[in-house]
C-alpha atoms as a PDB file:
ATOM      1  CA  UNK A   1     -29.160 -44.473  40.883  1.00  0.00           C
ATOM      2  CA  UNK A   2     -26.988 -45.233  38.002  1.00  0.00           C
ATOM      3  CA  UNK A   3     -25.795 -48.853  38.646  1.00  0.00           C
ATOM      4  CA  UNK A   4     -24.189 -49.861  35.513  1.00  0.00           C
ATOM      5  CA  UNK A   5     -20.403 -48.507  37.113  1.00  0.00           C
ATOM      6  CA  UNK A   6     -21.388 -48.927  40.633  1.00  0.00           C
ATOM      7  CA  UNK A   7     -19.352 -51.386  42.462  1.00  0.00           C
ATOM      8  CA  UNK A   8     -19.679 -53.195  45.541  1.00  0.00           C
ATOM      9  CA  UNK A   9     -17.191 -51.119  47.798  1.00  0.00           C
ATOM     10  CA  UNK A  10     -19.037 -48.008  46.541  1.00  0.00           C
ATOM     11  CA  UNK A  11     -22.438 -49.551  47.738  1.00  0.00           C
ATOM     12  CA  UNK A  12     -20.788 -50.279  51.282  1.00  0.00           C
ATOM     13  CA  UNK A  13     -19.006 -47.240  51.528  1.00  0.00           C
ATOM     14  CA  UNK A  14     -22.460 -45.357  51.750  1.00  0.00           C
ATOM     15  CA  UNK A  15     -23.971 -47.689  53.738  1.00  0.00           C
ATOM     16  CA  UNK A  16     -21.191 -47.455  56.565  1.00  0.00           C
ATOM     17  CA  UNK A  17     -20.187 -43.315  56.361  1.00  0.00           C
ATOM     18  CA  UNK A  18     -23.169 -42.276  55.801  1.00  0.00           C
ATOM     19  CA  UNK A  19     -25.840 -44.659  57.268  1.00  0.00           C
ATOM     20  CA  UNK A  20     -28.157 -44.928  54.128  1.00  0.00           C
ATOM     21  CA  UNK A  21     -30.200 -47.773  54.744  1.00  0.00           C
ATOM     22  CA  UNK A  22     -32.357 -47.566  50.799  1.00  0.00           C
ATOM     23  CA  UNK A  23     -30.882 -47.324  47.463  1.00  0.00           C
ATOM     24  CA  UNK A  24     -33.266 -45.970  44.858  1.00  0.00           C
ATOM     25  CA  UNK A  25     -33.518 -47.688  41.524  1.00  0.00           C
ATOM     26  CA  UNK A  26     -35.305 -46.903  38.413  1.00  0.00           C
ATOM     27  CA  UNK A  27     -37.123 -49.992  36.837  1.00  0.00           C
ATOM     28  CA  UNK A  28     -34.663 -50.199  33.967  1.00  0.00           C
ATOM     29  CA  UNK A  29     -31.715 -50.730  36.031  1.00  0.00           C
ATOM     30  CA  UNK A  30     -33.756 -52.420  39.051  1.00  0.00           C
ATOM     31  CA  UNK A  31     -32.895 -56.192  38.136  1.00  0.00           C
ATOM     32  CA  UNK A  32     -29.262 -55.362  37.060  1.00  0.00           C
ATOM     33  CA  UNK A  33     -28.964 -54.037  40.797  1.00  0.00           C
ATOM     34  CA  UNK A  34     -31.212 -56.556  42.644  1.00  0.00           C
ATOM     35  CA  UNK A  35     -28.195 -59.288  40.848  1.00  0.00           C
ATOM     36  CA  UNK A  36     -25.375 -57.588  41.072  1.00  0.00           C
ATOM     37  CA  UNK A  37     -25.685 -56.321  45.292  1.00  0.00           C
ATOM     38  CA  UNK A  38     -26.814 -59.645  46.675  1.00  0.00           C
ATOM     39  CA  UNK A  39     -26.382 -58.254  50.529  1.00  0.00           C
ATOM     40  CA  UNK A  40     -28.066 -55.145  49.572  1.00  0.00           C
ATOM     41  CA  UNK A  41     -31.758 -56.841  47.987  1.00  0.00           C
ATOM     42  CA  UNK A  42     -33.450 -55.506  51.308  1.00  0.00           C
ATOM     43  CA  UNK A  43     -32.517 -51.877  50.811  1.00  0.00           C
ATOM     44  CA  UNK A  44     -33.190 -51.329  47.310  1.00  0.00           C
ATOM     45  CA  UNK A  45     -36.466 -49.393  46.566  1.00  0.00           C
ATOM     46  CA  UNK A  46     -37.873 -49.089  43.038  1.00  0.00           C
ATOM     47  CA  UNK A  47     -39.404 -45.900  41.535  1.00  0.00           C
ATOM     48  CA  UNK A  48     -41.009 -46.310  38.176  1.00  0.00           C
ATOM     49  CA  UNK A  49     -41.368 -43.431  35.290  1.00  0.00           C
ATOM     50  CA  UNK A  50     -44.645 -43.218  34.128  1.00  0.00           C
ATOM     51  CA  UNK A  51     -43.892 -44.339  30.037  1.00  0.00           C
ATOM     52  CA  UNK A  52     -46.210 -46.979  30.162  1.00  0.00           C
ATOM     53  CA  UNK A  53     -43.113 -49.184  30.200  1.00  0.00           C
ATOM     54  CA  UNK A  54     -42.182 -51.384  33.043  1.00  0.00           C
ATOM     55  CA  UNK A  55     -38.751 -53.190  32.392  1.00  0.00           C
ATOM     56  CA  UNK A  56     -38.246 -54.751  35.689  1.00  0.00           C
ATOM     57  CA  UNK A  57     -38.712 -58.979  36.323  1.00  0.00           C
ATOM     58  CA  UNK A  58     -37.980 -58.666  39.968  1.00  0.00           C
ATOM     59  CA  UNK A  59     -40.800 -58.095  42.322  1.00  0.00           C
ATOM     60  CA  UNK A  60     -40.517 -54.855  44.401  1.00  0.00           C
ATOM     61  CA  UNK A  61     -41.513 -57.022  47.427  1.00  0.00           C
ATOM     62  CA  UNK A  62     -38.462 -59.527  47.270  1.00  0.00           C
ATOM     63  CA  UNK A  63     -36.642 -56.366  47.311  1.00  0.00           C
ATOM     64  CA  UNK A  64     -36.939 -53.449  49.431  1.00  0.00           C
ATOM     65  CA  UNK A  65     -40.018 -52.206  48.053  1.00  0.00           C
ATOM     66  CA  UNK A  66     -41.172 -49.017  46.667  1.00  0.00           C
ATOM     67  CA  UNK A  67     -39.800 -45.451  46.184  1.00  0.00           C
ATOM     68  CA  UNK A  68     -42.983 -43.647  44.968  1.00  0.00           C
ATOM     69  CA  UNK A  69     -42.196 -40.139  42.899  1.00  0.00           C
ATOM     70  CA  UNK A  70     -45.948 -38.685  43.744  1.00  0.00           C
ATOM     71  CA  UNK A  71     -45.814 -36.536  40.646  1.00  0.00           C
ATOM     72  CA  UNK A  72     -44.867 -39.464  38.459  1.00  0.00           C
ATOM     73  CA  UNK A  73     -47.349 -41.808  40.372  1.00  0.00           C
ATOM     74  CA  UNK A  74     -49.651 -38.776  39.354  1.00  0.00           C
ATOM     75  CA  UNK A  75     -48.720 -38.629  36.220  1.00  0.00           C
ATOM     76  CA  UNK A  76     -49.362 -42.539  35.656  1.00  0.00           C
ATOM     77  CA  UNK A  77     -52.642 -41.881  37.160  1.00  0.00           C
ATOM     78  CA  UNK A  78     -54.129 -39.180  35.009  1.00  0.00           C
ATOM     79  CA  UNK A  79     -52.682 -40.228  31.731  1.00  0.00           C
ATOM     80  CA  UNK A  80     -53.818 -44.206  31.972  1.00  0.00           C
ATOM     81  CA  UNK A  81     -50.699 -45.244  32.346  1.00  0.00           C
ATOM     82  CA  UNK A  82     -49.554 -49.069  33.466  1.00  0.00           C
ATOM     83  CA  UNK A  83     -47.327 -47.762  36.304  1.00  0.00           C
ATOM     84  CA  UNK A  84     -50.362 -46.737  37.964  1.00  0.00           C
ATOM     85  CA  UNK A  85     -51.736 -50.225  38.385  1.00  0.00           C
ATOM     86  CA  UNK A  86     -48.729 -52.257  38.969  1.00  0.00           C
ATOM     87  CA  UNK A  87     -48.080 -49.656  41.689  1.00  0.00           C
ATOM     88  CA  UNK A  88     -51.870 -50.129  42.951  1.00  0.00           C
ATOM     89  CA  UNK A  89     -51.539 -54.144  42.458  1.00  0.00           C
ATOM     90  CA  UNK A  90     -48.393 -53.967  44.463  1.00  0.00           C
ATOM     91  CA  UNK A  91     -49.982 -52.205  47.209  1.00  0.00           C
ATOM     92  CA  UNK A  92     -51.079 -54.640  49.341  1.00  0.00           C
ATOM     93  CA  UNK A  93     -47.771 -56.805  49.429  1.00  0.00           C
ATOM     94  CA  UNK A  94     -44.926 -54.310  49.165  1.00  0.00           C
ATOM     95  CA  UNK A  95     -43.287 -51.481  51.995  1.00  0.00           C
ATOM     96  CA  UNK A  96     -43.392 -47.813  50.491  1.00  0.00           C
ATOM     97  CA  UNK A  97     -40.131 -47.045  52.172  1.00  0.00           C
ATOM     98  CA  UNK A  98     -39.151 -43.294  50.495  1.00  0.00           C
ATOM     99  CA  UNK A  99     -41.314 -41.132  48.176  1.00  0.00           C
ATOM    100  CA  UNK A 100     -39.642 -38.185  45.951  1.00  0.00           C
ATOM    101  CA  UNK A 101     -41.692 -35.490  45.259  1.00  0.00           C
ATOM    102  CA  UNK A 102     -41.525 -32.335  43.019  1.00  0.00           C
ATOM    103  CA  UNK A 103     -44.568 -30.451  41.587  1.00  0.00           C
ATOM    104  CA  UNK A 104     -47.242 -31.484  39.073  1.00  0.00           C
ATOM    105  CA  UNK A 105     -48.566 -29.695  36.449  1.00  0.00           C
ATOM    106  CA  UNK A 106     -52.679 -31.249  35.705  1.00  0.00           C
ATOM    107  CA  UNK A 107     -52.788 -29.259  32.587  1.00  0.00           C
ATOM    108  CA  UNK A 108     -49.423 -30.561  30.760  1.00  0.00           C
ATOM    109  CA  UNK A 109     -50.278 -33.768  33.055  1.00  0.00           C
ATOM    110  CA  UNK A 110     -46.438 -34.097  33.837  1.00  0.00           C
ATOM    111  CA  UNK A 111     -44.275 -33.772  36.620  1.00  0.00           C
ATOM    112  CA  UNK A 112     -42.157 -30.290  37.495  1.00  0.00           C
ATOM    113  CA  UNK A 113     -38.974 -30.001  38.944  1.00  0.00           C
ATOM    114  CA  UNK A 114     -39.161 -26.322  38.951  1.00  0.00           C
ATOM    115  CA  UNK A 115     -41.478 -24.920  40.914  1.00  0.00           C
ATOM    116  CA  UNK A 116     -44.058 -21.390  40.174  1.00  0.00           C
ATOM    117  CA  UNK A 117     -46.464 -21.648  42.421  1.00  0.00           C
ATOM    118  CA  UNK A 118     -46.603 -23.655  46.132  1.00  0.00           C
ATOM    119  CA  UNK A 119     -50.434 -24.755  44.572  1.00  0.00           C
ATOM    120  CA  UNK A 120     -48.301 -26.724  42.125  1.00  0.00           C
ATOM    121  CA  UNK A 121     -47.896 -29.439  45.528  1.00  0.00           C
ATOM    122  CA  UNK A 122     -52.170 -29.540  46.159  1.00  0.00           C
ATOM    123  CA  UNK A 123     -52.465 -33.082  43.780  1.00  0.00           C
ATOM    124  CA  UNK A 124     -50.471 -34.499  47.057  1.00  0.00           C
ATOM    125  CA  UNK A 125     -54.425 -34.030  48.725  1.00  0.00           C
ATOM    126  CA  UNK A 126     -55.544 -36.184  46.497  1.00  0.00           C
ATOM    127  CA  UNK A 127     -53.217 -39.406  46.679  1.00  0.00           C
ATOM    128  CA  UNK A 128     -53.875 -42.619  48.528  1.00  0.00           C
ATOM    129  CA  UNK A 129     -52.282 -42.174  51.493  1.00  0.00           C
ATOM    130  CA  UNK A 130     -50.853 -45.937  51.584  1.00  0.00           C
ATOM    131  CA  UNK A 131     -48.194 -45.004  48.832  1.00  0.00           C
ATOM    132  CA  UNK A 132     -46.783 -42.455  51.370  1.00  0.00           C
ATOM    133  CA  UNK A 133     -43.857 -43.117  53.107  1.00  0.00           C
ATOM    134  CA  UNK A 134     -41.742 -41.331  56.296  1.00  0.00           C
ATOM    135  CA  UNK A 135     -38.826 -40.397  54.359  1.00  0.00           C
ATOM    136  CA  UNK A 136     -40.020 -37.555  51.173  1.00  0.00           C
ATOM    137  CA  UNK A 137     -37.100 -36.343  49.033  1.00  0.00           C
ATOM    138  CA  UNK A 138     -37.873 -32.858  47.406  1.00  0.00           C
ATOM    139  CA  UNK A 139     -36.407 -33.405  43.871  1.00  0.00           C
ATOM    140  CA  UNK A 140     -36.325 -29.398  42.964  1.00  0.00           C
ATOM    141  CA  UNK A 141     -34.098 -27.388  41.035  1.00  0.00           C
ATOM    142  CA  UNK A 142     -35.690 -23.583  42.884  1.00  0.00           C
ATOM    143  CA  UNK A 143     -33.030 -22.160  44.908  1.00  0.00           C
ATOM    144  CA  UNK A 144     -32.587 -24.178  48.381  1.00  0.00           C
ATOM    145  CA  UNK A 145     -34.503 -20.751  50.459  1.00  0.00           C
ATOM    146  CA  UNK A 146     -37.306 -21.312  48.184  1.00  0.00           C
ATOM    147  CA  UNK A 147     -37.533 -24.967  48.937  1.00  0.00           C
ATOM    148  CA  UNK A 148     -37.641 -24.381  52.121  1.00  0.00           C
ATOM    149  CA  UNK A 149     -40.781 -22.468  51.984  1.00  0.00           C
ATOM    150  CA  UNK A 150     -42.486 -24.907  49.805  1.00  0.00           C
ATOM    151  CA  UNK A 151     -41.188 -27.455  52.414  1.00  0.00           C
ATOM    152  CA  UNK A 152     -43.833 -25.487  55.394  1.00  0.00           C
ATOM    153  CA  UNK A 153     -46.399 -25.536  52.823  1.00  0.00           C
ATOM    154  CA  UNK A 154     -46.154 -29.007  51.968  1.00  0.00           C
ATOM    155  CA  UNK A 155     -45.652 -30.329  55.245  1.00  0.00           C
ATOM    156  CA  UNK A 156     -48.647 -28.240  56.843  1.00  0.00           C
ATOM    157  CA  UNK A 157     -50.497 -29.777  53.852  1.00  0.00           C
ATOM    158  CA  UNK A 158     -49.483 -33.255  55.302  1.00  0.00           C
ATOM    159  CA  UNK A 159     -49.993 -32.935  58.613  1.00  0.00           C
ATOM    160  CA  UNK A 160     -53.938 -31.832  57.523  1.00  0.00           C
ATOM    161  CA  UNK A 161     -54.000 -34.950  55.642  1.00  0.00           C
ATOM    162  CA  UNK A 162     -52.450 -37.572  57.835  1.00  0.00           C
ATOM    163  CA  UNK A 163     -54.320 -35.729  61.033  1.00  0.00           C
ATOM    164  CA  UNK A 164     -50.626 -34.716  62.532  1.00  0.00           C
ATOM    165  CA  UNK A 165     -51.111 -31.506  65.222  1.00  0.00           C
END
């Protein structure tokens, strides 16, 4: 969320129409948000990059905890970056309250917002299943029918993995 021309009214104008409960942050703007919304600490999540930089002071747990991007959390993983292990180190003390998720390419070891191949969701088999959360935000650009076939995939994927019939 861009925060920098965000005001107060804004924040409680979504809240109230449209019910949302969690604001996602980026780390670089996480602080400036956690400040500036007082009455809103509780339902803002943070979701790093994976740049191997980690700008924010404010503890995801005095906040609302995490929004995990699994490809960027993926991304962290395989390319040694520190976002992997504050995530990890975070783990035990913070709520993973929303996770975005596009695809993930392990050769270019990035994330992918557009999407070739459904096999381009399998690294999701392979993630701790403690960073997952309820609430997963596809973050793709493929045409909305499209999504919604990667959506069955995915989510019969998920139900293998959590043990959901």
């Amino acid at each position: 969320m861009r925060v920098e021309d965000f005001t107060p009214s804004e924040v409680n104008y979504l809240h109230k129409r449209f019910k949302t409960f969690y604001f996602n942050c980026h780390e670089n703007s996480f602080d400036y948000f956690y400040k500036k919304f007082k009455e809103f600490r509780k339902n803002i999540v943070l979701e790093l990059n994976y740049n191997n930089i980690i700008e924010n002071k404010t503890e995801p747990n005095k906040a609302g905890g995490f929004c995990i991007d699994l490809a960027h959390f993926t991304a962290a993983r395989d390319l040694k970056k520190i976002e992997y292990d504050y995530v990890m180190n975070h783990a035990k003390n913070t709520k993973f309250h929303a996770n975005h998720l596009n695809g993930y390419s392990k050769k270019r070891k990035r994330d992918l917002h557009f999407i070739t191949n459904k096999n381009q969701f399998d690294f999701l088999k392979n993630l701790p299943k403690q960073i997952f959360s309820t609430d997963i935000a596809l973050e793709l650009e493929n045409k909305i029918e499209t999504q919604l076939k990667f959506k069955k995939y995915i989510a019969t994927m998920l139900n293998k993995k959590f043990n959901i019939k």
